[in-house]
Structure formats: C-alpha cells, structure tokens
Protein backbone atom coordinates (compact mmCIF):
# COMPACT_ATOMS: atom_id res chain seq x y z
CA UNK A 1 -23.02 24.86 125.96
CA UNK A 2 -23.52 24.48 122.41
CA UNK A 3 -20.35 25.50 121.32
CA UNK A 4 -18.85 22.69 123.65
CA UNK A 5 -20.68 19.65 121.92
CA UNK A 6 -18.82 19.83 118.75
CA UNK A 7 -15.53 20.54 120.35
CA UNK A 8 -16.41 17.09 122.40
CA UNK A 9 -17.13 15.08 119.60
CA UNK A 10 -13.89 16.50 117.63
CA UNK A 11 -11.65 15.66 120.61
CA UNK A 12 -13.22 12.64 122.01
CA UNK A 13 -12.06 10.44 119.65
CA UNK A 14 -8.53 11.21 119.68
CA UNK A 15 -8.72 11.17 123.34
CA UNK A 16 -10.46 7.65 123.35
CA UNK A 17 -7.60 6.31 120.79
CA UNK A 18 -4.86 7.56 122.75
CA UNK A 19 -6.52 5.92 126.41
CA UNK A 20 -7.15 2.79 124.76
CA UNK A 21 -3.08 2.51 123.24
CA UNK A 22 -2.22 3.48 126.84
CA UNK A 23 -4.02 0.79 128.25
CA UNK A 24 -2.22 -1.78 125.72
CA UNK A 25 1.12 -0.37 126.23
CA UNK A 26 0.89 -0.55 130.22
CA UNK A 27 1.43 -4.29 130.25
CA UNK A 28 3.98 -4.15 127.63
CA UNK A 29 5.99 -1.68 130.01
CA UNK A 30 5.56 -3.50 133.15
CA UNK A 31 6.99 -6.95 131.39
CA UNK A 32 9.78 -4.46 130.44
CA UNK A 33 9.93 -2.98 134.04
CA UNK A 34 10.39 -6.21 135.88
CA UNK A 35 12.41 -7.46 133.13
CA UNK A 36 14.99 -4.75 133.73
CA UNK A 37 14.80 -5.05 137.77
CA UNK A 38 15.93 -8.88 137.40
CA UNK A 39 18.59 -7.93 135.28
CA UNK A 40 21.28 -8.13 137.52
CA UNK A 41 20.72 -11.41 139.20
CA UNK A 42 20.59 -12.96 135.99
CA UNK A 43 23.88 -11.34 134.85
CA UNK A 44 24.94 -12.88 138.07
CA UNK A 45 23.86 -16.15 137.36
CA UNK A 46 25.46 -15.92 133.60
CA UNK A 47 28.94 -15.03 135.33
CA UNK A 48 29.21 -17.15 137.77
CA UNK A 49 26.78 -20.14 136.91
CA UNK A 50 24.90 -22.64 139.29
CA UNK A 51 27.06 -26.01 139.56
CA UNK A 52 24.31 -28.44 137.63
C-alpha cells in the first residue's frame, strides 16, 4: 500500500487534467455532431431555396 500512494499522486493529476479537457471538449463535439446531422437539409434549403 505504500508503494501505491506516490504512484497516485504522480498519476492523479494527469488523469484529473485530461477528465476535466474531456468534459470541455464534450459540448464542443456535440455542437459539431448535430451540426453535421443537419447538414443535408440545409444544403437542401441552399439548392433549392424557400420562395420568400
């Protein structure tokens, strides 16, 4: 057990950092996500446009 503490405190940090950029990325890629799935009605829309 005492040889795990200081491997803990080496890692943890790292593994903190990279849960914390996950967590900011997530919304970035769902905007992206939904954003790509509504592509193709908007190319739609762009080709043949709405009479105004």
């Amino acid at each position: 057990m005492d040889q795990m503490l200081p491997f803990i405190g080496d890692v943890g940090f790292p593994i903190v950092v990279t849960l914390y950029l996950l967590h900011k990325i997530e919304a970035k890629l769902d905007m992206l996500n939904e954003s790509i799935i509504g592509l193709p009605g908007r190319m739609r829309e762009g080709i043949h446009p709405k009479a105004s």
